[in-house]
Protein backbone atom coordinates (compact mmCIF):
# COMPACT_ATOMS: atom_id res chain seq x y z
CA UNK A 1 86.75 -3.44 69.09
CA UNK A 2 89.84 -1.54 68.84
CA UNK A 3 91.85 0.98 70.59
CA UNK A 4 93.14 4.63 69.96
CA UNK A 5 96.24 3.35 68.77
CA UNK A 6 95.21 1.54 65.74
CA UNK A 7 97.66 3.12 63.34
CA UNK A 8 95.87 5.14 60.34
CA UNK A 9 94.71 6.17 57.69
CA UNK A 10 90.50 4.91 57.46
CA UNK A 11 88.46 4.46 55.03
CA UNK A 12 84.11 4.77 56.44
CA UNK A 13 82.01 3.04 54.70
CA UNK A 14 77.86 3.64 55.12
CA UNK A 15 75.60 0.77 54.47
CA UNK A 16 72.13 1.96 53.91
CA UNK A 17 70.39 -1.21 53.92
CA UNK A 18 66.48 -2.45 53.71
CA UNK A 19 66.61 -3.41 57.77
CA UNK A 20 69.20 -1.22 59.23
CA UNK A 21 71.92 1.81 58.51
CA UNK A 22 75.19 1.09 59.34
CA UNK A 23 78.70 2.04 59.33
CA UNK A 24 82.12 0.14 59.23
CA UNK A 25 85.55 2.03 59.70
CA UNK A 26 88.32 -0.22 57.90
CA UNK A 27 92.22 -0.12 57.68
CA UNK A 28 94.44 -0.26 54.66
CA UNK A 29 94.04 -3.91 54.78
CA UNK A 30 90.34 -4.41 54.55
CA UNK A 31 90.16 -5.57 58.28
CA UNK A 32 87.10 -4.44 60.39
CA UNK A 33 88.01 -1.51 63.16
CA UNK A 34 84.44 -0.48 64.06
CA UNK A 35 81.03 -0.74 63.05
CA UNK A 36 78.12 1.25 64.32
CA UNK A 37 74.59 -0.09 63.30
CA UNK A 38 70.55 1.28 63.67
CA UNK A 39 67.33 -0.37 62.36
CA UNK A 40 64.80 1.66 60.88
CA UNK A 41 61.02 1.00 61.14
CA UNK A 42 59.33 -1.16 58.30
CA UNK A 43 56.37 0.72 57.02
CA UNK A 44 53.37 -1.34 55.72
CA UNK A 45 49.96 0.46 54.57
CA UNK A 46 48.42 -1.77 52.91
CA UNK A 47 49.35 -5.70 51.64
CA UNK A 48 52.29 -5.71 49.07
CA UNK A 49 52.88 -1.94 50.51
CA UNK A 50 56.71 -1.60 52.14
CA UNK A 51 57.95 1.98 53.23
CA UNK A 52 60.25 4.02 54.80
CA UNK A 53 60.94 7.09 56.25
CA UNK A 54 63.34 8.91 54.70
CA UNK A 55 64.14 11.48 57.16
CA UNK A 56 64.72 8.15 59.55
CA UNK A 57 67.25 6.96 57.94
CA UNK A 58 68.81 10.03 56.82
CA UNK A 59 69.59 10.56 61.00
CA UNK A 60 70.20 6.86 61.88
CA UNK A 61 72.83 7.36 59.05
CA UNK A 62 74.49 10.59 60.84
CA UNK A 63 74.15 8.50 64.15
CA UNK A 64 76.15 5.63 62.82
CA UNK A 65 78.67 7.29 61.11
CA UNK A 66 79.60 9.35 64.38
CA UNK A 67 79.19 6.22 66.40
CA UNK A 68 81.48 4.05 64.36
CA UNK A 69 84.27 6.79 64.45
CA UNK A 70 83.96 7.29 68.26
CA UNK A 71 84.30 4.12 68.74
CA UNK A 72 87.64 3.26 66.80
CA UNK A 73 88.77 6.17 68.68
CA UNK A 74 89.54 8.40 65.65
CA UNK A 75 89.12 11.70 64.33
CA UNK A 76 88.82 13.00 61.27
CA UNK A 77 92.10 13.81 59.75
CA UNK A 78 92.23 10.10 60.03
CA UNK A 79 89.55 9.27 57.37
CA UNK A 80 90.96 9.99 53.99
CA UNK A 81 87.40 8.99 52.37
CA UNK A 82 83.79 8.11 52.75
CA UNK A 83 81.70 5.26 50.41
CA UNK A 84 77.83 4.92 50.00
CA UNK A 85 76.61 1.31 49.61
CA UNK A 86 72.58 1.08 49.38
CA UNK A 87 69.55 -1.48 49.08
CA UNK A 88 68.90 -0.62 45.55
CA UNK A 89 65.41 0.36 44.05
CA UNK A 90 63.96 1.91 47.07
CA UNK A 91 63.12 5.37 46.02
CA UNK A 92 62.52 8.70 47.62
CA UNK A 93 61.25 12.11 46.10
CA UNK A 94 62.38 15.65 47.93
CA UNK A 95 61.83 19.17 47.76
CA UNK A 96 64.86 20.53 46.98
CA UNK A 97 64.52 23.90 48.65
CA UNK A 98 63.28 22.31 52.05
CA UNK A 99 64.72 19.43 51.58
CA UNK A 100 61.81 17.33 53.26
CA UNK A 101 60.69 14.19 51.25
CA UNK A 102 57.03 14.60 49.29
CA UNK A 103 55.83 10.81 50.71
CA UNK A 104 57.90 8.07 52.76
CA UNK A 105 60.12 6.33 50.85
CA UNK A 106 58.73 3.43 48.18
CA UNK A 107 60.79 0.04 48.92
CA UNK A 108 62.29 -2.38 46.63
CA UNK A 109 59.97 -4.80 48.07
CA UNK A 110 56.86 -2.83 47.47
CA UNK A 111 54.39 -4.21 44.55
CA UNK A 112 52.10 -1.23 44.32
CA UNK A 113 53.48 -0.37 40.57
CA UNK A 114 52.23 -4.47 39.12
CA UNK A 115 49.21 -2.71 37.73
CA UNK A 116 51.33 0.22 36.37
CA UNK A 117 54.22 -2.18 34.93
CA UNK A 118 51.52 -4.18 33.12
CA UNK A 119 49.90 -1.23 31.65
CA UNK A 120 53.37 0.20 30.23
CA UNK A 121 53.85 -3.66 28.87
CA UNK A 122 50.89 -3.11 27.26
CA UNK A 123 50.95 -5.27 23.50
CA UNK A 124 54.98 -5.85 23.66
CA UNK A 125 55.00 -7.23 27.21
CA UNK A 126 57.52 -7.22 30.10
CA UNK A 127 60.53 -6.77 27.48
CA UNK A 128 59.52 -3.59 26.20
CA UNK A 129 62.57 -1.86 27.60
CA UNK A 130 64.80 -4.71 27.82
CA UNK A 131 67.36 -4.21 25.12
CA UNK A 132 68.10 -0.85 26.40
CA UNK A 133 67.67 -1.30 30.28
CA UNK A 134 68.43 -5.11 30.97
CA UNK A 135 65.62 -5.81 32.72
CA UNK A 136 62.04 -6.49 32.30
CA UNK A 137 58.95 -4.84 33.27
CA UNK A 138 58.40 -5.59 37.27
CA UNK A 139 57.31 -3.37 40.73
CA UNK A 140 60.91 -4.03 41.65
CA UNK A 141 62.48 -1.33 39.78
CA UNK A 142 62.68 2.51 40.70
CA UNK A 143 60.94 4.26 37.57
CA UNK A 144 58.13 3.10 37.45
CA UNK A 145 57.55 4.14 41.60
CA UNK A 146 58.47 7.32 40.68
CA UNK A 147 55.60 7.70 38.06
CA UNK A 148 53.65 6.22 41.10
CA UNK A 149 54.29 9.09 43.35
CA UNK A 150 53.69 11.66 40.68
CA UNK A 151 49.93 10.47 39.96
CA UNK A 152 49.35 9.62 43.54
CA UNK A 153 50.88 13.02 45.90
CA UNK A 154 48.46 15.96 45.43
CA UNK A 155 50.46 18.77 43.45
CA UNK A 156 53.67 16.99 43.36
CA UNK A 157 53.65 16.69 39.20
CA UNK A 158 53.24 20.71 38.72
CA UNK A 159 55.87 21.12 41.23
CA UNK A 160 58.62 18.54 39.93
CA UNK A 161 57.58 20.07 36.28
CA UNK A 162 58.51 23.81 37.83
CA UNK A 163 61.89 22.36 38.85
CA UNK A 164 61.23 21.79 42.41
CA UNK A 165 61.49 18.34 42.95
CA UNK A 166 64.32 15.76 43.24
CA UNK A 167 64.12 12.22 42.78
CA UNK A 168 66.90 9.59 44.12
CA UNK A 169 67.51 6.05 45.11
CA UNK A 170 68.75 6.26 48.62
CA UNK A 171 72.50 6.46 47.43
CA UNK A 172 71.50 10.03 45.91
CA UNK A 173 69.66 11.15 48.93
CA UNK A 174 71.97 10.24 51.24
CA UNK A 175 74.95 11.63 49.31
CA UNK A 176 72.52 15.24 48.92
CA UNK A 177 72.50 15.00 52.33
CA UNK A 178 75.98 14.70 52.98
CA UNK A 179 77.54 17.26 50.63
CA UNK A 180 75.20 19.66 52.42
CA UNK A 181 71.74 19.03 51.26
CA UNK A 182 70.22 22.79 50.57
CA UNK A 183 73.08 24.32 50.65
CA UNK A 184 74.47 23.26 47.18
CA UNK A 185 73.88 19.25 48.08
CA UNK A 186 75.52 17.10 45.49
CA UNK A 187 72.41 15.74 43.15
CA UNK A 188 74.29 12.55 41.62
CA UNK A 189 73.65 8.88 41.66
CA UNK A 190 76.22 6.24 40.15
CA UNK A 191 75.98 4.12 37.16
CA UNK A 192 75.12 0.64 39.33
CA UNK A 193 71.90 2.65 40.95
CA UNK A 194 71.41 4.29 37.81
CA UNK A 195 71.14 0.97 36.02
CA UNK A 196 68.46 -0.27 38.55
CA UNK A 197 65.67 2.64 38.05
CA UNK A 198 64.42 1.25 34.25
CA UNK A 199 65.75 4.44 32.91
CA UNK A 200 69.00 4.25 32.12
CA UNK A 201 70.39 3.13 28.81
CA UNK A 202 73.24 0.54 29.51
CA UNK A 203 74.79 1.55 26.34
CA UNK A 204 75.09 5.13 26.34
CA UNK A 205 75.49 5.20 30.28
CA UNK A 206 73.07 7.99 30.39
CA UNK A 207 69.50 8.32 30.87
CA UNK A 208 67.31 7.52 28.15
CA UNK A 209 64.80 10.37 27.31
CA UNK A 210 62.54 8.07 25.14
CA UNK A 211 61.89 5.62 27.97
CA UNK A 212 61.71 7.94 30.82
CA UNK A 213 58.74 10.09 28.76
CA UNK A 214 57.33 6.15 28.38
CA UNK A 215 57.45 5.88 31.73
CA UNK A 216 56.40 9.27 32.86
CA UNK A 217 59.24 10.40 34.41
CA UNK A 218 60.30 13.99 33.97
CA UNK A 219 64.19 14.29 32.84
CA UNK A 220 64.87 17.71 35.08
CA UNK A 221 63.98 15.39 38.62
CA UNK A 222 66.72 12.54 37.61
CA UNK A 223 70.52 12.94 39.39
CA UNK A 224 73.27 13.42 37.88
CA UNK A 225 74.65 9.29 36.73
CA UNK A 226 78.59 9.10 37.62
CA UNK A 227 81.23 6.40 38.05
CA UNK A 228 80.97 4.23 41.47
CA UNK A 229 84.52 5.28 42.62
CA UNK A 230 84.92 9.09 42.17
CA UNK A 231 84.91 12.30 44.50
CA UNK A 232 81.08 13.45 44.16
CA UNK A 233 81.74 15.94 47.01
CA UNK A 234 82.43 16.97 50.70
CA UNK A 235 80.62 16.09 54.00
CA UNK A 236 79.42 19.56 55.02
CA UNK A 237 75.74 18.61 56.08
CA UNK A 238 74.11 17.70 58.99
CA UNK A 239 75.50 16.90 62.56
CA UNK A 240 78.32 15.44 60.51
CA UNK A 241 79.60 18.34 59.07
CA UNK A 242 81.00 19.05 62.40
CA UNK A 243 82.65 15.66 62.60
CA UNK A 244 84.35 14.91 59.44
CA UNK A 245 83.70 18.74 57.50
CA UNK A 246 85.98 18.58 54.52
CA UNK A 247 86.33 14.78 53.68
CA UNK A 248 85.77 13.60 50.51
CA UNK A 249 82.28 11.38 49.22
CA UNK A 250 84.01 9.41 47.29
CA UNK A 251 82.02 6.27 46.06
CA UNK A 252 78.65 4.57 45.15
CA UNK A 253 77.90 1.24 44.82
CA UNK A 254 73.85 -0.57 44.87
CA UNK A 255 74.52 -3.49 47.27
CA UNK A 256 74.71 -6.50 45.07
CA UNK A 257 77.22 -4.84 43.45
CA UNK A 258 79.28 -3.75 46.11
CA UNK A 259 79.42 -7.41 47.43
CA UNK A 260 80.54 -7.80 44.27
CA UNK A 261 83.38 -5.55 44.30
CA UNK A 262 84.61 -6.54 48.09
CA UNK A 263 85.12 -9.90 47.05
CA UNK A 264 86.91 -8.53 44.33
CA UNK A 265 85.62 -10.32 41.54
CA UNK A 266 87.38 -7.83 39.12
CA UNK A 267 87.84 -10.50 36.13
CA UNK A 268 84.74 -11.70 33.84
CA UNK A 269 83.04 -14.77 35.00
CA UNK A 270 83.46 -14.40 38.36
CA UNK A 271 80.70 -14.98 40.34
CA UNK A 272 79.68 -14.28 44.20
CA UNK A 273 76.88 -15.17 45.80
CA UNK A 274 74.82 -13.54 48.71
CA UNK A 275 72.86 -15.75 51.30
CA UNK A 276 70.46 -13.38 53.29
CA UNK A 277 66.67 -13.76 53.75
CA UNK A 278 66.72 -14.67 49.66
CA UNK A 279 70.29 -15.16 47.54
CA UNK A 280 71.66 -12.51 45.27
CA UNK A 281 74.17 -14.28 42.63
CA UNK A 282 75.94 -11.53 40.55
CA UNK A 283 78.45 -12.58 37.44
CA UNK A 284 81.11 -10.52 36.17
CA UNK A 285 80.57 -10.46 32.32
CA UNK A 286 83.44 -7.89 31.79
CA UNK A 287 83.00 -4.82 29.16
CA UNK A 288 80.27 -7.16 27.58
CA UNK A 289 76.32 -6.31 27.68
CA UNK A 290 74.71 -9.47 27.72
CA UNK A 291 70.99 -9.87 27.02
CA UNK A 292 70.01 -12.55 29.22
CA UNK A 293 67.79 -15.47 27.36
CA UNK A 294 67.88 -17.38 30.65
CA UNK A 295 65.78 -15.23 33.03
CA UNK A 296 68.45 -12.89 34.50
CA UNK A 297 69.26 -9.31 34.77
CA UNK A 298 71.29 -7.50 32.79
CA UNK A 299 73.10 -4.83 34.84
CA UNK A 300 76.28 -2.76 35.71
CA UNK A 301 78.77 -4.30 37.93
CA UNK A 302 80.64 -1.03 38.74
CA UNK A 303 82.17 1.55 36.83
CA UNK A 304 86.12 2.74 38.45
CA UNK A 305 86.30 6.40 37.17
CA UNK A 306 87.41 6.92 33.45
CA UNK A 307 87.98 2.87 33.32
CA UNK A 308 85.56 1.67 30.71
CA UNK A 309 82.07 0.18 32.55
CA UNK A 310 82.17 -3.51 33.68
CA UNK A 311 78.77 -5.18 33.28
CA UNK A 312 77.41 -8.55 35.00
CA UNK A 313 74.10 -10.67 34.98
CA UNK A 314 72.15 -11.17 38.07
CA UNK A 315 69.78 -13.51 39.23
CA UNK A 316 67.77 -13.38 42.19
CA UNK A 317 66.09 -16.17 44.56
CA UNK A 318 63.37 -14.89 47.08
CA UNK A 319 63.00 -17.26 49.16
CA UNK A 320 66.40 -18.66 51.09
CA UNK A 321 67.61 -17.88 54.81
CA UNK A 322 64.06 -17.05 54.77
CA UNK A 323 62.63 -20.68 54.74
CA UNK A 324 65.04 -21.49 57.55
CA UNK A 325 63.08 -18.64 59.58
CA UNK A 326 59.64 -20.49 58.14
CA UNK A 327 60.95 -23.86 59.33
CA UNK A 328 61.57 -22.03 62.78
CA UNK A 329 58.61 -19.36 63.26
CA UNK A 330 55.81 -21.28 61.19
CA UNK A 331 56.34 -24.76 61.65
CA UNK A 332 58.27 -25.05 65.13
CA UNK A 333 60.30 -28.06 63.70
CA UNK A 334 63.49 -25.97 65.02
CA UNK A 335 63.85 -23.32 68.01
CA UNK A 336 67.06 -21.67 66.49
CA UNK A 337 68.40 -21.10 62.86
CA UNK A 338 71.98 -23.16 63.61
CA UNK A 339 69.90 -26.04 64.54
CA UNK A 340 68.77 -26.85 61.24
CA UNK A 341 72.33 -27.99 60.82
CA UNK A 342 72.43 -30.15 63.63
CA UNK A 343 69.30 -31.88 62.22
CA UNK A 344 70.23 -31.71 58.98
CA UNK A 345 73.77 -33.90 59.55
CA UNK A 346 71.41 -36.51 61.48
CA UNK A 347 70.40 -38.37 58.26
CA UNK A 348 72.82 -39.36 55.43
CA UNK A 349 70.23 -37.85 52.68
CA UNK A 350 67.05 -36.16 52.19
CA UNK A 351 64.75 -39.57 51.66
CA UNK A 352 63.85 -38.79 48.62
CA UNK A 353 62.19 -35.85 49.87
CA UNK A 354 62.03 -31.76 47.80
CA UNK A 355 61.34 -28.88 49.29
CA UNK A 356 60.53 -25.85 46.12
CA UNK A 357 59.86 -22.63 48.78
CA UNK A 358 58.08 -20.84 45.88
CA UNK A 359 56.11 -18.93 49.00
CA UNK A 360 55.52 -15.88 46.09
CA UNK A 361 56.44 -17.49 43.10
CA UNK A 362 59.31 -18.12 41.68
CA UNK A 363 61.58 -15.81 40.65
CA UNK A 364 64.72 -16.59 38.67
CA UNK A 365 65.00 -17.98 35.87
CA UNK A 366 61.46 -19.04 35.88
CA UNK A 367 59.95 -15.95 36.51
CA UNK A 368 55.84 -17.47 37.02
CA UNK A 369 54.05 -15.91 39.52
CA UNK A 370 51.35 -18.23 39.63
CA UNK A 371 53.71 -21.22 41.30
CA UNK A 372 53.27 -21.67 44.85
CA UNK A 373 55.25 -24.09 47.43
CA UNK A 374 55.73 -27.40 47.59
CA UNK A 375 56.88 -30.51 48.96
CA UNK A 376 57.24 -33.65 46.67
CA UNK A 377 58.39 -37.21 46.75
CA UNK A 378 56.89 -37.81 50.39
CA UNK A 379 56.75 -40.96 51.96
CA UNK A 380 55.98 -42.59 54.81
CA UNK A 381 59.91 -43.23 55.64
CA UNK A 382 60.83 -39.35 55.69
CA UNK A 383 61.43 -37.43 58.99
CA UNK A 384 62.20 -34.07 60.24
CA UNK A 385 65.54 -34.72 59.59
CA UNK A 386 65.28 -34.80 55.74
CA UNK A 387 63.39 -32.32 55.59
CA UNK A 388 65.44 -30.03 57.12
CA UNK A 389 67.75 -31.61 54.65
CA UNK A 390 65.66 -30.97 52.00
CA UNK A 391 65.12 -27.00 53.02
CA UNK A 392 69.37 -26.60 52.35
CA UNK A 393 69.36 -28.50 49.16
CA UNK A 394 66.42 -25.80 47.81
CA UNK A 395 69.21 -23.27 48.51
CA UNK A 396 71.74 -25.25 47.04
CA UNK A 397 69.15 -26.59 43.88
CA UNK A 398 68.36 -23.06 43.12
CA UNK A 399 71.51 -21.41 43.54
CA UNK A 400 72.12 -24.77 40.83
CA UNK A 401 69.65 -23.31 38.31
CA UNK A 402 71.23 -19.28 38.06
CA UNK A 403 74.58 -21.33 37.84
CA UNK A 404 73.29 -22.99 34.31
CA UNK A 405 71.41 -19.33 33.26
CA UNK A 406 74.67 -18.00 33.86
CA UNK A 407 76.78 -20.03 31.77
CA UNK A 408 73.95 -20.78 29.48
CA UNK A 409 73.74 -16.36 28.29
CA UNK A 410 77.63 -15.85 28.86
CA UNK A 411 79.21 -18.63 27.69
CA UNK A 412 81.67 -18.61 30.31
CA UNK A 413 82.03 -21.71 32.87
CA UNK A 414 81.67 -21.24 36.57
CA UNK A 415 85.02 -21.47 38.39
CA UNK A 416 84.62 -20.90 41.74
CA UNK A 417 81.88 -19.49 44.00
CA UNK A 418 82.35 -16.34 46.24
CA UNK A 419 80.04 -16.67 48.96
CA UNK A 420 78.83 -13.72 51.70
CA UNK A 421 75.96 -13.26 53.57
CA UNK A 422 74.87 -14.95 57.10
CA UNK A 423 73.76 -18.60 55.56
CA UNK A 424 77.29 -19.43 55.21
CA UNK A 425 78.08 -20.18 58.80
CA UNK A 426 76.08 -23.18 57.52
CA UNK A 427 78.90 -25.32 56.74
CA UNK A 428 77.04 -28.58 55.14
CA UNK A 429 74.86 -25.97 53.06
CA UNK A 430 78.24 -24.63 51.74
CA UNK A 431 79.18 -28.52 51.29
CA UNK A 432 75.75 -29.12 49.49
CA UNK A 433 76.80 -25.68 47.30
CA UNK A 434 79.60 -27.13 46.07
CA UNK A 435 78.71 -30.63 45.06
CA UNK A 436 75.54 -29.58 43.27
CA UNK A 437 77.54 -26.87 41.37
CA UNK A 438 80.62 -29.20 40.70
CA UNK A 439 82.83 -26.17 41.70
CA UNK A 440 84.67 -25.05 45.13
CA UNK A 441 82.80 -22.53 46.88
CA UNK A 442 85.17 -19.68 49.05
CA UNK A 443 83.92 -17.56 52.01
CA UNK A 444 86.35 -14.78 52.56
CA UNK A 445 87.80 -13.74 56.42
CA UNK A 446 85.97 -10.47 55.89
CA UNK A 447 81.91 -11.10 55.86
CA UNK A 448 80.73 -7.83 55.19
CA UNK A 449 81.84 -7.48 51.59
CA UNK A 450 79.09 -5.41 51.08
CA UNK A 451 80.61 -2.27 53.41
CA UNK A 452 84.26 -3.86 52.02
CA UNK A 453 83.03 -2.82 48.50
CA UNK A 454 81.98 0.70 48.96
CA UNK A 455 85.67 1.66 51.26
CA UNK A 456 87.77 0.04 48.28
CA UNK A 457 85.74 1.77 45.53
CA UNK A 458 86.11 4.82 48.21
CA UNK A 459 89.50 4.31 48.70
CA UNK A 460 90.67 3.57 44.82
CA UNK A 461 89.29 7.27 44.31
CA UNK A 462 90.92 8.95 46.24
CA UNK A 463 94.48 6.91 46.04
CA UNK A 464 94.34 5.25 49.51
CA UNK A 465 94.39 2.26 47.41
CA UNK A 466 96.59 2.25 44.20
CA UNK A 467 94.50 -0.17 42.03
CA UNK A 468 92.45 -3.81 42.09
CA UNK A 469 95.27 -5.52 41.98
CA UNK A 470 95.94 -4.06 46.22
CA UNK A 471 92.33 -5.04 46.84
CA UNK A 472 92.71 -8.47 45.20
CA UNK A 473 95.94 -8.76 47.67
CA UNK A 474 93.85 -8.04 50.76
CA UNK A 475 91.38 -10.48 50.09
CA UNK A 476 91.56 -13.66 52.23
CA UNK A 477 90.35 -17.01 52.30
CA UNK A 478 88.55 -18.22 55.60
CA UNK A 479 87.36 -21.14 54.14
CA UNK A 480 87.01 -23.68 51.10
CA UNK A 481 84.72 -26.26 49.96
CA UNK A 482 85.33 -29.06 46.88
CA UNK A 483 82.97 -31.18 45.33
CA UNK A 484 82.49 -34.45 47.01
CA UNK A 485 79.28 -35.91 44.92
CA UNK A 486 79.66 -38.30 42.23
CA UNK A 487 78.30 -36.68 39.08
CA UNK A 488 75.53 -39.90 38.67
CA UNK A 489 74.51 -38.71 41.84
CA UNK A 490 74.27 -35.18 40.95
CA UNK A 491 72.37 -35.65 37.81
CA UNK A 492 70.25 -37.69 39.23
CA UNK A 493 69.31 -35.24 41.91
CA UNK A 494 69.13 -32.43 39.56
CA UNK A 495 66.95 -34.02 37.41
CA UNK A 496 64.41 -35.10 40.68
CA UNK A 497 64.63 -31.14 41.93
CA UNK A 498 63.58 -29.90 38.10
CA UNK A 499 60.54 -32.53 38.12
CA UNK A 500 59.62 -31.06 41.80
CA UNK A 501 60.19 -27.44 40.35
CA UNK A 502 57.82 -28.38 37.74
CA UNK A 503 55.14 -29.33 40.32
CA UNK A 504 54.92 -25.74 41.65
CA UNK A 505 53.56 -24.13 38.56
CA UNK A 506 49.79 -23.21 37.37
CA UNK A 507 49.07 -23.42 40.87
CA UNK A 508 47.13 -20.16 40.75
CA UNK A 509 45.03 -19.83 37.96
CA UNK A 510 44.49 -16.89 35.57
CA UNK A 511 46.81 -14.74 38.47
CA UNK A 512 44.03 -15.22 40.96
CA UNK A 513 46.32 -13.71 43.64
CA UNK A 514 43.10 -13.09 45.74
């Protein structure tokens, strides 16, 4: 991808994802120079069960960090910095003196906690910690699977009450790792992963004793919570110690919010939006906590050193890019993603056809896990081609109704749209974005903004980059998209897509998930 030649300094930046580990090397103007990338295997014991191992990942991360600077060609006085981005939740416990994890890591995904989470609910419900955590009772988060592998590994409570045990998200164990694991590994996690485990209080910024004795969580296993965009440490572990010995670990971002940060959405109420297998929208609300009334997460954007913490609301869609793959794998109506374009542009509409892919439910800002999929307004006139129609306008409808939540808790209007992720090579879905949300919708040159976010929090730290006002310089536009849909029209298909939304619920009864 490059040559030797490529003139220096680097930032790395790892991306410890749900799928894969990978790393990016990138230049002082956010442009790509290598990546290196490794899947790790998926884990599933039992229905609703998602794990992985941790000692996996921790080499597939040594592997691609040497890969990626082998192949720009570098070494290591050319790396002024290194920054951690993470799928967020997933959780890992470790013996700190061996440093082997207790049990395989417990994934994001995984809903083995529902029957815990309900029982903590108990008379007050799924708000019980809201006010002080921003978000409500659910498997997703990260303290309550820690409580999980307490009761459920033989020995491990006795041990992690003697001091022995170390819990992280897999920013903190990879960053343990790093800084040289048992030999004096840094034990810190940052305030965006922090504010993801149901334990930390968003006001103080620290963790909140009261909740985590609720939960069942003892204090003395919890890291260390710092800014996203400080040194935490040195790479001395591992085969990389070798490598890059000396250079600093300088940032820590959870995903969302480092896709946040590389499309440098640094001022309140702006928004990006991630299209993967489901959609990730994240709002900058500035220095404000807002309690969300709408069905949306309250959460920490990022947090740049002494600089005061910048909050944002999130809302989350599970089914997107994924019911492309359904239309593909299940029902055969296409052979390749791209094609559902293709189809898609054959017919001027969707025939009064809605597609609500609520495959698990529906997440937000409904929240009901007794809805179920549908398809509504069928007639004998609609075809393939509006369906696949139909499948990018649930995208667009839903990415619609986090818009409204959005604006509805902050009280700030939607300006434009940052968009990332690979559904946005779709260019009528990013059409369809923009005319249901009556706002232009932007996809950057650089696509990884997620690996983009963690090198400029990486780089701010350390001074490779002087402030967010560079990083808002080095951002470009690839592409733009304007509302073309009359607003009669757009109210009128609104209005059609609630009613089908509507349809979806009650479906199970009594939460007869069996």
């Amino acid at each position: 991808m490059t040559d030797a030649h490529t003139a220096g300094p680097f930032i790395a930046a790892i991306d410890q994802g749900t799928t894969s580990s990978r790393c990016i090397v990138f230049d002082r103007d956010g442009r790509i120079v290598s990546v290196d990338q490794k899947e790790h295997e998926q884990i599933f014991p039992k229905p609703g069960w998602v794990e992985h191992n941790a000692n996996e990942i921790w080499t597939n991360v040594q592997e691609v960090v040497a890969g990626a600077v082998q192949k720009a060609g570098i070494t290591r006085d050319d790396i002024k910095a290194i920054g951690i981005t993470n799928q967020r939740e997933t959780t890992v416990l470790w013996d700190k003196n061996t440093g082997e994890p207790v049990h395989n890591a417990i994934v994001w995904q995984d809903t083995r906690t529902d029957a815990l989470c309900k029982e903590l609910g108990r008379n007050v419900g799924q708000d019980r910690f809201r006010r002080e955590t921003g978000l409500p009772l659910a498997s997703y988060f990260a303290g309550p699977k820690a409580r999980w592998l307490l009761d459920n590994v033989e020995g491990l409570k006795e041990r992690a009450e003697a001091g022995d045990i170390l819990f992280g998200t897999m920013d903190t164990w990879v960053i343990w790792n790093l800084t040289g694991g048992v030999n004096g590994g840094k034990h810190v996690t940052d305030v965006t992963n922090a504010s993801r485990t149901m334990l930390m209080n968003l006001h103080t910024m620290e963790w909140d004793d009261k909740i985590a004795e609720s939960i069942g969580v003892p204090l003395q296993i919890l890291p260390e919570i710092r800014s996203s965009a400080e040194v935490y440490g040195e790479v001395t572990g591992g085969k990389l110690g070798d490598l890059l010995g000396g250079i600093p670990v300088a940032s820590a971002l959870g995903d969302q919010q480092a896709a946040l940060f590389g499309q440098t959405c640094f001022s309140e109420g702006e928004v990006k939006s991630t299209y993967g297998t489901g959609t990730f929208m994240v709002m900058n609300t500035g220095e404000k906590i807002i309690n969300s009334y709408a069905g949306l997460l309250t959460t920490v954007g990022y947090k740049i050193g002494e600089e005061p913490t910048v909050y944002a609301l999130e809302g989350s869609i599970a089914v997107t890019g994924s019911l492309v793959q359904w239309m593909r794998d299940q029902m055969g109506l296409i052979s390749t993603a791209a094609e559902i374009e293709t189809l898609a542009l054959s017919v001027e509409d969707n025939g009064g056809a809605y597609f609500v892919p609520a495959f698990s439910g529906l997440f937000a800002p409904h929240w009901r896990s007794d809805a179920r999929g549908v398809i509504a307004g069928l007639t004998r006139y609609v075809t393939k081609a509006h369906l696949a129609r139909a499948v990018l306008e649930a995208t667009a409808w839903q990415t619609r109704e986090i818009a409204d939540a959005m604006v509805k808790d902050s009280g700030d209007e939607l300006v434009a749209l940052k968009v990332d992720g690979g559904m946005t090579a779709n260019n009528l879905l990013m059409q369809t974005l923009s005319d249901v949300l009556d706002a232009p919708v932007v996809r950057p040159m650089v696509a990884e903004t997620t690996c983009l976010g963690a090198a400029y929090a990486a780089g701010l730290a350390v001074g490779f980059w002087n402030s967010t006002d560079d990083l808002r310089a080095n951002w470009r536009r690839a592409a733009e998209w304007t509302p073309r849909m009359d607003a009669e029209t757009r109210d009128r298909e609104y209005k059609n897509w609630l009613k089908a939304v509507e349809r979806t619920m009650g479906w199970l009864e009594d939460d007869d998930e069996s």
